[in-house]
Protein backbone atom coordinates (compact mmCIF):
# COMPACT_ATOMS: atom_id res chain seq x y z
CA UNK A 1 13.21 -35.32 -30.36
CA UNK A 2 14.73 -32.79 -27.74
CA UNK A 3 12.51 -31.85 -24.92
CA UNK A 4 12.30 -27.89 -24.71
CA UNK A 5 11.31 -25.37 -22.38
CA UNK A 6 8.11 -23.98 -22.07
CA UNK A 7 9.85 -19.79 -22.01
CA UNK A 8 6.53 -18.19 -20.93
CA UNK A 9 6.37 -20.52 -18.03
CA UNK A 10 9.94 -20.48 -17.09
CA UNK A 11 10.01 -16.35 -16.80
CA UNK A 12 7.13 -16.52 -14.75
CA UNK A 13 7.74 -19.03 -11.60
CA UNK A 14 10.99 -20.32 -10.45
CA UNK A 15 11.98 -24.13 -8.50
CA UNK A 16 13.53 -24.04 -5.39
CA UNK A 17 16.36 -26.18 -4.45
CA UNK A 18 13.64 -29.06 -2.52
CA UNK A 19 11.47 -28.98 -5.83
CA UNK A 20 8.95 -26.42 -4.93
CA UNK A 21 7.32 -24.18 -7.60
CA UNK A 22 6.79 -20.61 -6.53
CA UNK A 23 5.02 -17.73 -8.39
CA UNK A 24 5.35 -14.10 -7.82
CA UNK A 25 1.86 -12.75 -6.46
CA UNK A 26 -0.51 -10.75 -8.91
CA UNK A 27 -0.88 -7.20 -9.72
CA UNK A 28 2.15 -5.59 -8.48
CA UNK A 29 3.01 -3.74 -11.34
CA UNK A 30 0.52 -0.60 -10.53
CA UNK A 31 -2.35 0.91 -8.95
CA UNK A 32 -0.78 -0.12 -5.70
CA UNK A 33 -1.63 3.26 -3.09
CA UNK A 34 -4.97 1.63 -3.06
CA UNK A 35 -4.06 -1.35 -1.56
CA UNK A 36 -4.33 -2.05 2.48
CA UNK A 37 -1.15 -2.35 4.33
CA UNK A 38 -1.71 -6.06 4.81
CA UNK A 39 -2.08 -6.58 0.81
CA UNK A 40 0.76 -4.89 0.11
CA UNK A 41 2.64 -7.15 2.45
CA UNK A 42 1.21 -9.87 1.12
CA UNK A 43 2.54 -8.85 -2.94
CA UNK A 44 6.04 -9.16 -1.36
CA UNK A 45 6.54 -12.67 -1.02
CA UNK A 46 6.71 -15.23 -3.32
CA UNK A 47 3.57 -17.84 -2.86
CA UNK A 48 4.00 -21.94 -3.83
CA UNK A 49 1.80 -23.55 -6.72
CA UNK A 50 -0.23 -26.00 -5.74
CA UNK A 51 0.64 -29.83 -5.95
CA UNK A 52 -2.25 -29.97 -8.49
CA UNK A 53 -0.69 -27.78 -11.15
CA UNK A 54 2.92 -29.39 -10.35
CA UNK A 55 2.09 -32.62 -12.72
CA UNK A 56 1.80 -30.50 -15.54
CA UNK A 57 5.16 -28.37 -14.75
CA UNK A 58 6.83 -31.32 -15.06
CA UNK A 59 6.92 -31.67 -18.63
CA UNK A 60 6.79 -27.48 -19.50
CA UNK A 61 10.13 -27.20 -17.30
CA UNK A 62 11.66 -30.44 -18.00
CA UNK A 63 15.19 -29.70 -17.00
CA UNK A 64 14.25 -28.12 -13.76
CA UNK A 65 14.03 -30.27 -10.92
CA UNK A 66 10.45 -29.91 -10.25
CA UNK A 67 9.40 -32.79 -7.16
């Protein structure tokens, strides 16, 4: 049976060419004014998943080259 992608998963986090698996950081959408300077810094860059969760990528993105 073909393997398929997990699409929920796939739209949210994206591999990087060494195999990393990186999220976008929560709650960016709105409500944003209240948020410190240093927060709002923070929300711009994308932050890695931890090696924990990674096993469990593996076969939700199976044509990705998760490491």
């Amino acid at each position: 049976m073909k393997c398929k992608t997990h699409k929920a998963l796939a739209k949210r986090v994206r591999v990087t060419k060494t195999g990393k698996v990186m999220k976008s950081y929560c709650g960016q959408n709105h409500f944003n004014t209240r948020d410190p300077g240093k927060i709002t810094r923070k929300k711009r860059r994308d932050t890695e998943i931890s090696r924990a969760h990674v096993k469990a990528f593996k076969s939700l993105l199976p044509y990705s080259k998760v490491k």
